[in-house]
Protein backbone atom coordinates (compact mmCIF):
# COMPACT_ATOMS: atom_id res chain seq x y z
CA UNK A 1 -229.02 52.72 122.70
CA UNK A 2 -227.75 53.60 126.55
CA UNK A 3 -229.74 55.39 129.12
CA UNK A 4 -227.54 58.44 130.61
CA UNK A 5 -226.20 58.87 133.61
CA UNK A 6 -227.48 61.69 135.95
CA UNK A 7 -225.36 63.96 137.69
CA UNK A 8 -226.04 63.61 141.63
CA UNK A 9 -223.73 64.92 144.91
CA UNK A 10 -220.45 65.37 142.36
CA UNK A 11 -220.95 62.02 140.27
CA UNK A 12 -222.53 60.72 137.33
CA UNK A 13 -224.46 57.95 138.15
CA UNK A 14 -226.46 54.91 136.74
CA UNK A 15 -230.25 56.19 137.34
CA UNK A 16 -231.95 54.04 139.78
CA UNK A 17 -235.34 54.90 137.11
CA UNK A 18 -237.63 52.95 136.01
CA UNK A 19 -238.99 54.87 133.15
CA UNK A 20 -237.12 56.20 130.23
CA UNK A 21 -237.46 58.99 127.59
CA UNK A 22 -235.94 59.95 124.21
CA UNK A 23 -235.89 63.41 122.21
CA UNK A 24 -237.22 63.89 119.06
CA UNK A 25 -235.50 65.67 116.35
CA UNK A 26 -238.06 68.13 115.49
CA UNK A 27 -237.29 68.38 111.48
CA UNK A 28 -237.70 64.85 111.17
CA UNK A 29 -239.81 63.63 113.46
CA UNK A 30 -237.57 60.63 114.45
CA UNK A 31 -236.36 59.89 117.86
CA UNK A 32 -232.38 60.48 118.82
CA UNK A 33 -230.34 57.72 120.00
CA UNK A 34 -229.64 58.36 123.09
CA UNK A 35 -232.29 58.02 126.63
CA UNK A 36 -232.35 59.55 129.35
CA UNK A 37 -233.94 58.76 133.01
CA UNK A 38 -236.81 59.65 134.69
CA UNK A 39 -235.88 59.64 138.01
CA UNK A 40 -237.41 58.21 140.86
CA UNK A 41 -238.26 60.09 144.44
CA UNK A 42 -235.07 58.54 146.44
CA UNK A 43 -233.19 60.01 143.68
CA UNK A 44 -234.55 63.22 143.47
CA UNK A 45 -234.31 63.60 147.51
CA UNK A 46 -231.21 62.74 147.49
CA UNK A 47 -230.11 65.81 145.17
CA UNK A 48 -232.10 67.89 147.75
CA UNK A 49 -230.13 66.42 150.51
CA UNK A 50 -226.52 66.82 148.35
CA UNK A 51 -227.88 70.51 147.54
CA UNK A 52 -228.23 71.45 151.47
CA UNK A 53 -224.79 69.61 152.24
CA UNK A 54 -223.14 72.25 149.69
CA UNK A 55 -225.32 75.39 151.11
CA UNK A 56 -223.89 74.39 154.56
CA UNK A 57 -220.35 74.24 153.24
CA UNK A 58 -220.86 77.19 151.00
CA UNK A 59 -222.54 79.21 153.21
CA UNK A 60 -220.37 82.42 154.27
CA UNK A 61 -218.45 82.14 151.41
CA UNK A 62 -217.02 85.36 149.54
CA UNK A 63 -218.86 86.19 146.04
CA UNK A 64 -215.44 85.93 144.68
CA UNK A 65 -215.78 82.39 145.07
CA UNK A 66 -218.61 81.96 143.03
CA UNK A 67 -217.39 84.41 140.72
CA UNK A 68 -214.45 81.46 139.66
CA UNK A 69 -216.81 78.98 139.64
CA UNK A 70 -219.04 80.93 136.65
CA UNK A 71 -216.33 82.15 134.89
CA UNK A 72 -214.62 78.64 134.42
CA UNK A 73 -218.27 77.77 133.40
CA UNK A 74 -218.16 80.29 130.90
CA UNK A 75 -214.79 79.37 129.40
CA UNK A 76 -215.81 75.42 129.33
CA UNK A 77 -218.71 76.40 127.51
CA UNK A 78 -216.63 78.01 124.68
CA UNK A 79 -214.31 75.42 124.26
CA UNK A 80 -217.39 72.86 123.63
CA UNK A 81 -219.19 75.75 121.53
CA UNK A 82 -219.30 72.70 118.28
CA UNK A 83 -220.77 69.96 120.06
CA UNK A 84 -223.04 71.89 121.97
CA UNK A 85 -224.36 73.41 118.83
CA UNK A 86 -224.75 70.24 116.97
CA UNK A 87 -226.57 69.12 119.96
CA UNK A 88 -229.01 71.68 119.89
CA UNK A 89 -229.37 72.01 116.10
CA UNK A 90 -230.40 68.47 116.28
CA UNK A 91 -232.89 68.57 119.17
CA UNK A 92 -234.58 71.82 118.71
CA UNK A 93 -234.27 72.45 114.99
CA UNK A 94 -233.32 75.86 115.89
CA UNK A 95 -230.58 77.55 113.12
CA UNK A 96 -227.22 76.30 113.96
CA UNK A 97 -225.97 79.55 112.08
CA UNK A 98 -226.54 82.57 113.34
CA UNK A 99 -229.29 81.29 116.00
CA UNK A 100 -227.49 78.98 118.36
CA UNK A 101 -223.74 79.74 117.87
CA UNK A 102 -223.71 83.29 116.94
CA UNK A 103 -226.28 84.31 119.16
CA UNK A 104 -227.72 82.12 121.98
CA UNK A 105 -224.63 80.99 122.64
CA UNK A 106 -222.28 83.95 123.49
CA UNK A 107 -225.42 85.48 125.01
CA UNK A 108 -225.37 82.28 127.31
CA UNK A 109 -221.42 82.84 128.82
CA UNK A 110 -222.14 86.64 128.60
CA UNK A 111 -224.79 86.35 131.26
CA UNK A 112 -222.65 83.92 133.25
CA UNK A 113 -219.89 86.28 133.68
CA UNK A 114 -221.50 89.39 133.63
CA UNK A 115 -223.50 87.57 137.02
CA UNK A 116 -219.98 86.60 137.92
CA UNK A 117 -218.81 89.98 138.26
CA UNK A 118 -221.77 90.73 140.06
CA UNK A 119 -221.09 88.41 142.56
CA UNK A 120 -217.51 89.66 142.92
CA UNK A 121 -218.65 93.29 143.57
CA UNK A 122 -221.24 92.43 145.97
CA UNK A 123 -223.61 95.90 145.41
CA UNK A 124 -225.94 93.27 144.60
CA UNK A 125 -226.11 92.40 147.83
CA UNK A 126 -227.90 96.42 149.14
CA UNK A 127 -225.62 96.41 152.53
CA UNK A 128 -227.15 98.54 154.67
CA UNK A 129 -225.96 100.11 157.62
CA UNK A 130 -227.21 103.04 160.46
CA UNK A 131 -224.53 103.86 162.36
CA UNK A 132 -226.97 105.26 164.70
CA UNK A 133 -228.73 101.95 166.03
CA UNK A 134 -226.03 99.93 165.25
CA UNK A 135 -228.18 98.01 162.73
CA UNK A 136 -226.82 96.44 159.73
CA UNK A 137 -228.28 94.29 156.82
CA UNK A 138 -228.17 92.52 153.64
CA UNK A 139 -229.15 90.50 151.19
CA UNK A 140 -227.82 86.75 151.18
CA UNK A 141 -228.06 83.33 149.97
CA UNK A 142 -231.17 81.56 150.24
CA UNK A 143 -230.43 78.11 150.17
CA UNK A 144 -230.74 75.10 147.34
CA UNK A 145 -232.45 76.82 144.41
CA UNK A 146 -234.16 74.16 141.73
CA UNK A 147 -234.62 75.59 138.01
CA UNK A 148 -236.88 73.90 135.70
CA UNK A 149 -235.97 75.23 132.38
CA UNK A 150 -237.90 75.85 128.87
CA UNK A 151 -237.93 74.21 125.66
CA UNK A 152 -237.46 77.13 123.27
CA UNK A 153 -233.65 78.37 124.31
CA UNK A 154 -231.59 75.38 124.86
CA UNK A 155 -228.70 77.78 126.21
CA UNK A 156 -229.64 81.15 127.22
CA UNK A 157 -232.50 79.95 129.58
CA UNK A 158 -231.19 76.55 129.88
CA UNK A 159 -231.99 74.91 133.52
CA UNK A 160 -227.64 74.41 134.28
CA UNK A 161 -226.56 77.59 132.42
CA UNK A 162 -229.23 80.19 131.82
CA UNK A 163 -230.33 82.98 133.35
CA UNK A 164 -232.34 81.78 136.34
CA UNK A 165 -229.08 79.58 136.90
CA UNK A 166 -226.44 82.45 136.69
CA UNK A 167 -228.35 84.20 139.11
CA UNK A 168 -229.27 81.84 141.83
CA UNK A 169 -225.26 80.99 141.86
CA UNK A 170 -224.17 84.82 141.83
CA UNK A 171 -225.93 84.87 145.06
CA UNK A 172 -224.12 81.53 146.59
CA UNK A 173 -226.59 79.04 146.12
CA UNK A 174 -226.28 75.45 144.99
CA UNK A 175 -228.54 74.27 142.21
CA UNK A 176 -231.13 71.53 141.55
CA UNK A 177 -231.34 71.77 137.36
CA UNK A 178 -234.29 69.79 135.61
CA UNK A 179 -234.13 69.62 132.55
CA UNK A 180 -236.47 69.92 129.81
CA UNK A 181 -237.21 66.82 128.00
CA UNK A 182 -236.51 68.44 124.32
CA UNK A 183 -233.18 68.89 124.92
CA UNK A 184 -231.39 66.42 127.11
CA UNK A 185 -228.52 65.71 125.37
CA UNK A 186 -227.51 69.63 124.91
CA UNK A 187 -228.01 70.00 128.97
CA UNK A 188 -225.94 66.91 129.77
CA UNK A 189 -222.87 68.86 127.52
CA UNK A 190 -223.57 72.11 129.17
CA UNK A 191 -223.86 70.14 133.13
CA UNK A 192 -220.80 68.12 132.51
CA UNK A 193 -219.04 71.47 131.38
CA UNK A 194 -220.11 73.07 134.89
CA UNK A 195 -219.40 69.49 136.60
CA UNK A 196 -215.79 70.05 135.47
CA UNK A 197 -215.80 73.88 136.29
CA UNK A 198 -217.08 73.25 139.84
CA UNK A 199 -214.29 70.26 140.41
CA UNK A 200 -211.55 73.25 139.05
CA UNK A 201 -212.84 75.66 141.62
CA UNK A 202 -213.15 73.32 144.78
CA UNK A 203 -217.10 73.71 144.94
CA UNK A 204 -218.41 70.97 147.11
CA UNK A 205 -219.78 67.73 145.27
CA UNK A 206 -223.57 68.86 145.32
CA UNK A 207 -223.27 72.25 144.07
CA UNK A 208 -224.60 71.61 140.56
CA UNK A 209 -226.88 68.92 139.71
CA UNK A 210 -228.86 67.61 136.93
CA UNK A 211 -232.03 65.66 136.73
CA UNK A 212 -233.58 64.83 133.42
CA UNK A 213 -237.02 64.65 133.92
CA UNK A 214 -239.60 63.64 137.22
CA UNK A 215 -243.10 62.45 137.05
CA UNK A 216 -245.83 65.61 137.98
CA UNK A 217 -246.04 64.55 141.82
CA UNK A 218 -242.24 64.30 142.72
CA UNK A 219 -241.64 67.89 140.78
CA UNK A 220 -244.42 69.18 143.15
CA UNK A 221 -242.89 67.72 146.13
CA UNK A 222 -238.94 69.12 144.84
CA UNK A 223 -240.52 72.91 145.23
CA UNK A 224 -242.00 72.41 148.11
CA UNK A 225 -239.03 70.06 150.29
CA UNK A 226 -238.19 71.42 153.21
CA UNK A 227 -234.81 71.78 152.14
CA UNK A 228 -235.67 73.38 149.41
CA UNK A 229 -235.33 77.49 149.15
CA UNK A 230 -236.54 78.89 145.83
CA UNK A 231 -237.51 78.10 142.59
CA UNK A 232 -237.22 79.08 139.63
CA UNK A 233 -239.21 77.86 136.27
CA UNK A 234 -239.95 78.95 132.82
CA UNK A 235 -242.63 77.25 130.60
CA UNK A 236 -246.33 76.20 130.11
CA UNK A 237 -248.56 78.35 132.31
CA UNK A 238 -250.81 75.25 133.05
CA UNK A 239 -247.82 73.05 134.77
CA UNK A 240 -246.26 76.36 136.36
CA UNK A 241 -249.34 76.74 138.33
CA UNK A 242 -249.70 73.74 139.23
CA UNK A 243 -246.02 73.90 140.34
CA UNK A 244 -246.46 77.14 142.16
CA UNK A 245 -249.58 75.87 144.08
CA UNK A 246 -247.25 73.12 145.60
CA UNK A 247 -244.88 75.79 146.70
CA UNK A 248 -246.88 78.37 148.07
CA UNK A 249 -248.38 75.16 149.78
CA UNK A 250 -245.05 75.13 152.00
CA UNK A 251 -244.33 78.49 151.98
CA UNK A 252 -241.20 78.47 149.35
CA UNK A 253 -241.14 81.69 146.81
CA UNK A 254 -241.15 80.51 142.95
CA UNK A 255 -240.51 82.81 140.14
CA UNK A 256 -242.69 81.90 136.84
CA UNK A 257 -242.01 83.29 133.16
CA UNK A 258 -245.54 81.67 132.19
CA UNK A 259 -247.31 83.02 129.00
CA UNK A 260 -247.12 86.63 127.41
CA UNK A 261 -248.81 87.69 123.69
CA UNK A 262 -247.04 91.13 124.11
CA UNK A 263 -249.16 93.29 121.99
CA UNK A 264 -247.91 95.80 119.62
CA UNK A 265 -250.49 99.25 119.25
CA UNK A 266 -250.14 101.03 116.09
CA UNK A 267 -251.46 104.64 115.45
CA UNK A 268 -252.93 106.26 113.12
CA UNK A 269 -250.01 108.39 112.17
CA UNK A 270 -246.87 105.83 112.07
CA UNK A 271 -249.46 104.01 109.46
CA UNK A 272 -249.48 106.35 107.34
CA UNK A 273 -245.78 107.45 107.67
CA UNK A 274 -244.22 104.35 107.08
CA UNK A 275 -246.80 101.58 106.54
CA UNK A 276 -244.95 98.76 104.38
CA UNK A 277 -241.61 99.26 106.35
CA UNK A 278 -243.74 98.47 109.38
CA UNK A 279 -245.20 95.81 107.83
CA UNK A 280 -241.94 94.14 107.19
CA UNK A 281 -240.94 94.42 110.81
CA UNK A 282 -243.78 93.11 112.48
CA UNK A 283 -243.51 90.28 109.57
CA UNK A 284 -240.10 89.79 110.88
CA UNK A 285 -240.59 89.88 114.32
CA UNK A 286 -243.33 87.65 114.49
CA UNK A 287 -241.93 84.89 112.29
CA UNK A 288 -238.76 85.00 113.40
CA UNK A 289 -237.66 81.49 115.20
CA UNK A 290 -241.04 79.93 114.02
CA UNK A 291 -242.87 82.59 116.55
CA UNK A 292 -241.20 80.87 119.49
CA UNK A 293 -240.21 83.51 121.64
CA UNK A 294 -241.61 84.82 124.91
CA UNK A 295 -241.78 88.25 123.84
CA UNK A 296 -243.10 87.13 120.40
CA UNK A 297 -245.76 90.06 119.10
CA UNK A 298 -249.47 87.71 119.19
CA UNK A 299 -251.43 90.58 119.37
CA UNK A 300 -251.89 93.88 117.45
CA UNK A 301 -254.81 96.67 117.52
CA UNK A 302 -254.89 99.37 114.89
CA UNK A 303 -257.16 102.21 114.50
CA UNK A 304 -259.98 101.24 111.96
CA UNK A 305 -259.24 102.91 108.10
CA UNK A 306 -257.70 102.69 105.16
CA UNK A 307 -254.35 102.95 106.48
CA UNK A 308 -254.88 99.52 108.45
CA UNK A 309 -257.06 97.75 105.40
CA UNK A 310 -253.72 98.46 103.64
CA UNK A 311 -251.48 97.34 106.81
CA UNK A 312 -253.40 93.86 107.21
CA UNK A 313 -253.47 93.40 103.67
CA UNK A 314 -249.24 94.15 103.65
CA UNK A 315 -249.26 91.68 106.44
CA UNK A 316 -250.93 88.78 105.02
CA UNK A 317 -248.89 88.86 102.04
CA UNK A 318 -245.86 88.50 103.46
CA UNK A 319 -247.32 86.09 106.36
CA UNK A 320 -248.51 83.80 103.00
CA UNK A 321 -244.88 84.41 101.04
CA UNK A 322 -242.49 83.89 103.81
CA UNK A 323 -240.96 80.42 104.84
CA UNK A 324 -242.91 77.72 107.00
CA UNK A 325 -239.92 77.04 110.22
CA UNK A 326 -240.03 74.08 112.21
CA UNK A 327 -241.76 73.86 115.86
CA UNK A 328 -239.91 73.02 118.58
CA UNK A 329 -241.89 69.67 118.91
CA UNK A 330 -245.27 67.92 118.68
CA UNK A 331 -246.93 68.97 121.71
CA UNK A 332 -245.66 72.68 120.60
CA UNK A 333 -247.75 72.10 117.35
CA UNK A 334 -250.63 70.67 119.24
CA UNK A 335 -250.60 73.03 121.29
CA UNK A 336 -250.60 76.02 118.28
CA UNK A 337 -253.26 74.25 116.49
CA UNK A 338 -255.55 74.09 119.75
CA UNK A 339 -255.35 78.03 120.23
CA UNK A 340 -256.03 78.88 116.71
CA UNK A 341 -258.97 76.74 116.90
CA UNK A 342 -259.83 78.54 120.25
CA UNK A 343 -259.68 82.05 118.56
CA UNK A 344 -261.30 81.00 115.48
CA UNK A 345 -264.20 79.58 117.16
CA UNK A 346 -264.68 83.04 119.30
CA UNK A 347 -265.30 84.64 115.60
CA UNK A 348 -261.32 85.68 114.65
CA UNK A 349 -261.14 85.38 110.72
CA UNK A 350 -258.10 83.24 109.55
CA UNK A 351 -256.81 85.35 107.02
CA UNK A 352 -253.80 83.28 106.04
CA UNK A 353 -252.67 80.01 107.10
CA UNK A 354 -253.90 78.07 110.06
CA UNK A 355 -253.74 74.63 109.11
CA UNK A 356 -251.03 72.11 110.02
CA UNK A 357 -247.83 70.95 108.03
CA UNK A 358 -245.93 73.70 105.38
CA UNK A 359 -242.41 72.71 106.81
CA UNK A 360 -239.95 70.27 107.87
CA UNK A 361 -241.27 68.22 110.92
CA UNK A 362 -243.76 69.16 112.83
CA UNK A 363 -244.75 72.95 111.52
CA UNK A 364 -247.82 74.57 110.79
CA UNK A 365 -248.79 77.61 108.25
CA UNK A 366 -247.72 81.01 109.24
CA UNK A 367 -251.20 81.76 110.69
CA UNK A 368 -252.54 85.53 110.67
CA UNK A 369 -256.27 86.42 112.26
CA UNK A 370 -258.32 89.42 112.15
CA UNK A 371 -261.19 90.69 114.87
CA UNK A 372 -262.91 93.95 115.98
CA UNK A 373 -262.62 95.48 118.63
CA UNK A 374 -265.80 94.79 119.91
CA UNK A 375 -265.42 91.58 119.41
CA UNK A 376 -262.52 91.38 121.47
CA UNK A 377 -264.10 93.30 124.14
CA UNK A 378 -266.63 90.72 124.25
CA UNK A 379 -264.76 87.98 125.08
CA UNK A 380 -261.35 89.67 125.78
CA UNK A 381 -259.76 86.72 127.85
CA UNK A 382 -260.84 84.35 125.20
CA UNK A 383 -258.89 86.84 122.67
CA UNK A 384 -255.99 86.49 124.50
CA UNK A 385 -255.40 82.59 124.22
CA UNK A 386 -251.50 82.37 123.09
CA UNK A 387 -250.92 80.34 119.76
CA UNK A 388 -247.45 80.04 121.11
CA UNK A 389 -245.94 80.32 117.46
CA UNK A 390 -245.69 82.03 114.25
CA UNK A 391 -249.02 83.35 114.70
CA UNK A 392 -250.68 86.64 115.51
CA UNK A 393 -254.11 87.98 115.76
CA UNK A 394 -254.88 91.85 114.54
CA UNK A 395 -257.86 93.64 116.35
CA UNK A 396 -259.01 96.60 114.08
CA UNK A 397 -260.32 98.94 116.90
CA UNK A 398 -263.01 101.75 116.22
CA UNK A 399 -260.94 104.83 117.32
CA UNK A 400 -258.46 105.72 120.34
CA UNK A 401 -261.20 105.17 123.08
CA UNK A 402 -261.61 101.88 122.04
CA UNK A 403 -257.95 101.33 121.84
CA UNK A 404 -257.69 101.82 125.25
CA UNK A 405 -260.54 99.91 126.19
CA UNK A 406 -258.33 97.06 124.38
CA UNK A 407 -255.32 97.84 127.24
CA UNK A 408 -257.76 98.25 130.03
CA UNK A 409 -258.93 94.34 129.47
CA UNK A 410 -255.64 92.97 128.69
CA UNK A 411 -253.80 90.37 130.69
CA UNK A 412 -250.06 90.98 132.41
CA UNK A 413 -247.58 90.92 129.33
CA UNK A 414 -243.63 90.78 129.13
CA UNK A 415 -243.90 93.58 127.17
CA UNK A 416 -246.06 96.07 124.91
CA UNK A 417 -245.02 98.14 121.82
CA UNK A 418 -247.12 101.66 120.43
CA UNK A 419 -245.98 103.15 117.19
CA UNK A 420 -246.37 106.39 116.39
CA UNK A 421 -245.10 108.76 113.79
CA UNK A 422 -241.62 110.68 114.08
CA UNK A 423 -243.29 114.54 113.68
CA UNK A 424 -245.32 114.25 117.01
CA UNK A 425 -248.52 114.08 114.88
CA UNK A 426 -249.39 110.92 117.35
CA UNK A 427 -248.69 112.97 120.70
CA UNK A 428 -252.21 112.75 121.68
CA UNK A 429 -253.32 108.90 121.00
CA UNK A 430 -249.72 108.08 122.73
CA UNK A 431 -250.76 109.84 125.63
CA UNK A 432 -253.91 108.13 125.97
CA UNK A 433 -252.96 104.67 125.11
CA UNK A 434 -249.77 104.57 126.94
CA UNK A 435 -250.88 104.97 130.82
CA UNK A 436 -253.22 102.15 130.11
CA UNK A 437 -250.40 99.96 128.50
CA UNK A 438 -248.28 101.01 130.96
CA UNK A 439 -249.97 98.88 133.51
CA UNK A 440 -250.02 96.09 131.82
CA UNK A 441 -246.70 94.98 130.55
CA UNK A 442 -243.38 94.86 132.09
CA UNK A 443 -241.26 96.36 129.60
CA UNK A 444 -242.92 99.36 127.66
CA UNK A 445 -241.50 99.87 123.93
CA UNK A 446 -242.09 102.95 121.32
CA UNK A 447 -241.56 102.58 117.85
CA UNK A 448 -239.35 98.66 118.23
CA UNK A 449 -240.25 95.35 117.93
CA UNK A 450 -239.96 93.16 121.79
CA UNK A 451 -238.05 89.93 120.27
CA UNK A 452 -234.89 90.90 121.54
CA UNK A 453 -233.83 90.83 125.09
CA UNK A 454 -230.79 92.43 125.79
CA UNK A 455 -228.74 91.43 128.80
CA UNK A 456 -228.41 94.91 130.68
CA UNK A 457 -228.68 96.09 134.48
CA UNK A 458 -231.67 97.81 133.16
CA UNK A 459 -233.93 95.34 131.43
CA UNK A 460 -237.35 93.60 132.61
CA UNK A 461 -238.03 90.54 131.67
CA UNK A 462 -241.09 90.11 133.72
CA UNK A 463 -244.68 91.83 134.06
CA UNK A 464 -247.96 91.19 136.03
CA UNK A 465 -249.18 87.88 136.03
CA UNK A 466 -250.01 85.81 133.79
CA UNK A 467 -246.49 87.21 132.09
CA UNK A 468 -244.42 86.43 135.57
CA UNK A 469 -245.97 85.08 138.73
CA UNK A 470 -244.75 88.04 140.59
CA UNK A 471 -244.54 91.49 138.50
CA UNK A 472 -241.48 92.83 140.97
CA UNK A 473 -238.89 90.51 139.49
CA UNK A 474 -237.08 90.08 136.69
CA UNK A 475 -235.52 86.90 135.18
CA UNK A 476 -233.15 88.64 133.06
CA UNK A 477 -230.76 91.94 133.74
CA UNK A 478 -228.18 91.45 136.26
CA UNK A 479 -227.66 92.39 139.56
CA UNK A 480 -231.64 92.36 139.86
CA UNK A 481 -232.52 88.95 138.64
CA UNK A 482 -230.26 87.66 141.69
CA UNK A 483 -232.57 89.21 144.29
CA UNK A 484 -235.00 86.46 143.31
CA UNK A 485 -232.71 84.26 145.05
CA UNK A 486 -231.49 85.60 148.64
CA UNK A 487 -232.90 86.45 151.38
CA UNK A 488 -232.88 89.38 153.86
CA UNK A 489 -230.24 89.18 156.64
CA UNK A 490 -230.61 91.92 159.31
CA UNK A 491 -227.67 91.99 162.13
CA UNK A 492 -228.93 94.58 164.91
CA UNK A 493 -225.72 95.05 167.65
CA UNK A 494 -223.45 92.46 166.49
CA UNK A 495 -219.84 92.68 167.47
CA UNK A 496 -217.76 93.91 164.14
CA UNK A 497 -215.76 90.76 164.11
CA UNK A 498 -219.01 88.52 163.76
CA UNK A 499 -220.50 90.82 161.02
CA UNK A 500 -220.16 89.52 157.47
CA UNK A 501 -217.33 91.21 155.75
CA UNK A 502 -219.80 93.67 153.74
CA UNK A 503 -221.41 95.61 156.47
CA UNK A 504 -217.81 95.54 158.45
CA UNK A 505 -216.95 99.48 158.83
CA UNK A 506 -214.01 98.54 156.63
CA UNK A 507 -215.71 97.91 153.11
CA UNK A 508 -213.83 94.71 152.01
CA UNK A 509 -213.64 95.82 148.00
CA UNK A 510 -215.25 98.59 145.85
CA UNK A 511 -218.91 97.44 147.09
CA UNK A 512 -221.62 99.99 147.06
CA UNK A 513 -223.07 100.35 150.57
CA UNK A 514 -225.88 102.32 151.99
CA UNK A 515 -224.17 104.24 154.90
CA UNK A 516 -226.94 106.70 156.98
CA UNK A 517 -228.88 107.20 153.90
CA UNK A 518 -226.22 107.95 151.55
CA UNK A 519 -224.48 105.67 149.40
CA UNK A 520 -220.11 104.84 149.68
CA UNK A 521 -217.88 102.84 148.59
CA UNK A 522 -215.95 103.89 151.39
CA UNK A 523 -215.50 102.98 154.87
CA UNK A 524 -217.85 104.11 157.93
């Protein structure tokens, strides 16, 4: 058994830690071999201080720099694809096939170069000039980003190659990545691949960096350093708080993905339609990676009837016939088992499942509840505990008005879902359900199931708190996600040779600029 290095200003170094931690293979319950540090103050500031070293020899830089940098990334990523996947197979339990390595993991070097192109463009950036006062601005770099990353995508929203990662470099920052502690070895694979990327591009020695793991005080004091710019961190909602409360302490912006049940509305009319196929979708959806997605449907209201007797009964079956997947780890389970006891006890009927065990490792029952609407009115915050999982709680609502009585008392959600049917039959009950929903969620869907997040300029993945802690942000779609991670630079009657090459009157590339109100690629 060896404790691993961690990677600090360009080397991989013996941890000066005290403490020590192993991951747990999920389908067994057994520890892996290998540990991993838990690392100490002095080390952690002295990744904050290697982190400002690189912004001050990055700073100024051209995006085309970075641009190298992730698409190296990218490429050393591929050519580990097999040992990464093993890796993550083994600490998450996650499908190797088509999950992680048909899936995650293209979607992983997809977002890296599609931010690296971004980066090499530079529209990201919103230059800005008026010609008339001789004022000029844009957006740039805002200094040593740290990114605390989740336990449920080992590669896609991993904390040295995700999304919050891709972005904070497309914008020229260096970055602080702590891991999460159910998947160290698959982060070591992916940091040394960007260790070696960063050493084939000439980045300076404290441009990437990996920590394992810090005790709750020091991660406190990383977001809130004075050398420290942003943060970025997806997870529990109860330690991103805490997290955010440090940083808002000292005055440093943090971007939260926290909790989200994303509910689904059906009407009266798509029930009838085309009940069991919906059925089988929502089945689908929900259970789909053991329930352990963000945008995972926990929630659904239907109009009270026959049509959704029929739909809960089509629902339960095939929550009580399909497979029992393994959690992501025992606190995961805990954690599930806690907020079905929560809802429960508030009066939800279990109609299938909701007791531990059915799988390999640490699992629990595909779990299905039932309410009323007025009981969820009630108590609606209590309704809305997430059984992060393959779970999901159905509210049988009176009629429309009390449908949208549901929306008016929900929480801020990734996203929200109405179904309707295809002859316009639902035209009215969308109309009034929708502007409620609307408010709500970040990403409004009709007649589609939220699991999948596609990688697109044009995507949200954010929403009013508690989904984000900021509902004007996004932590996937590229160029916006970068915003989260520059700053505003205004230059008001700068001499042209001082000016940074984007708001020059000579545009440097093929870089959107906003001349006197009207957007160019040309020169002023």
């Amino acid at each position: 058994m060896s404790i691993q290095p961690v990677l600090i200003d360009g080397e991989w170094i013996t941890s000066t830690a005290s403490k020590a931690f192993q991951a747990v293979n999920p389908a067994t319950r057994e520890p892996l071999a290998d540990e991993y540090p838990v690392s100490d103050w002095d080390e952690v500031e002295r990744a904050i201080h290697a982190a400002d070293a690189a912004f001050r020899a990055t700073r100024g830089w051209p995006g085309e720099r970075f641009a190298k940098f992730l698409e190296r990334f990218a490429d050393n990523i591929e050519s580990r694809a097999e040992a990464l996947v093993v890796a993550a197979n083994l600490e998450t339990a996650l499908p190797a096939s088509p999950r992680l390595g048909d899936v995650e993991l293209p979607r992983t070097t997809n977002q890296l170069r599609q931010a690296a192109a971004a980066a090499r463009d530079g529209s990201w950036s919103n230059p800005t000039i008026d010609t008339n006062t001789n004022i000029r601005s844009m957006f740039g770099p805002i200094g040593p980003v740290a990114v605390f990353g989740p336990n449920n995508f080992p590669f896609a929203f991993n904390s040295v190659a995700g999304g919050d990662f891709a972005a904070a470099v497309a914008a020229g920052n260096p970055v602080i990545a702590k891991g999460h502690s159910s998947h160290p070895q698959t982060t070591r694979l992916l940091a040394e691949a960007a260790h070696e990327a960063a050493k084939e591009t000439e980045m300076p020695s404290g441009f990437v960096q990996l920590i394992y793991r810090t005790n709750h005080e020091d991660g406190e004091k990383l977001v809130s350093h004075p050398l420290m710019a942003a943060t970025g961190y997806t997870g529990a909602r109860g330690a991103g708080l805490v997290l955010k409360q440090a940083a808002d302490r000292a005055g440093k912006p943090i971007y939260l993905e926290l909790s989200s049940i994303n509910p689904v509305f059906y009407l009266e009319g798509a029930l009838t339609e085309r009940l069991e196929a919906l059925a089988d979708e929502f089945s689908g959806s929900c259970l789909m990676g053991t329930g352990q997605f963000c945008t995972n449907p926990g929630l659904v209201v239907v109009p009270a009837g026959d049509k959704a007797d029929e739909f809960v009964a089509a629902v339960t079956s095939r929550f009580g016939a399909a497979a029992v997947g393994t959690m992501l780890g025992e606190g995961v389970q805990k954690d599930f088992e806690k907020g079905i006891t929560i809802l429960k006890n508030a009066g939800a009927e279990i109609l299938t499942g909701g007791e531990a065990g059915g799988g390999n490792g640490f699992s629990c029952a595909n779990t299905l509840l039932c309410t009323t609407g007025q009981k969820f009115l009630e108590a609606p915050e209590t309704f809305q505990t997430e059984a992060f999982g393959n779970s999901s709680l159905i509210v049988i609502a009176e009629d429309i008005a009390q449908m949208v009585a549901i929306a008016d008392q929900l929480e801020g959600n990734l996203t929200g879902c109405i179904y309707s049917d295809t002859n316009g039959g639902d035209d009215d009950a969308y109309d009034a359900v929708a502007p409620a929903l609307r408010r709500k969620v970040g990403r409004l869907l009709n007649d589609k199931m939220p699991t999948g997040v596609a990688v697109s300029a044009a995507m949200n993945h954010g929403g009013p708190y508690p989904a984000t802690g900021h509902a004007g942000f996004t932590a996937v779609g590229i160029p916006a996600s970068i915003s989260r991670f520059a700053m505003l630079e205004c230059y008001d009657n700068i001499r042209p040779h001082r000016l940074p090459d984007a708001l020059k009157d000579e545009n440097p590339g093929e870089t959107w600029r906003l001349v006197d109100g009207a957007w160019s690629q040309g020169d002023v």
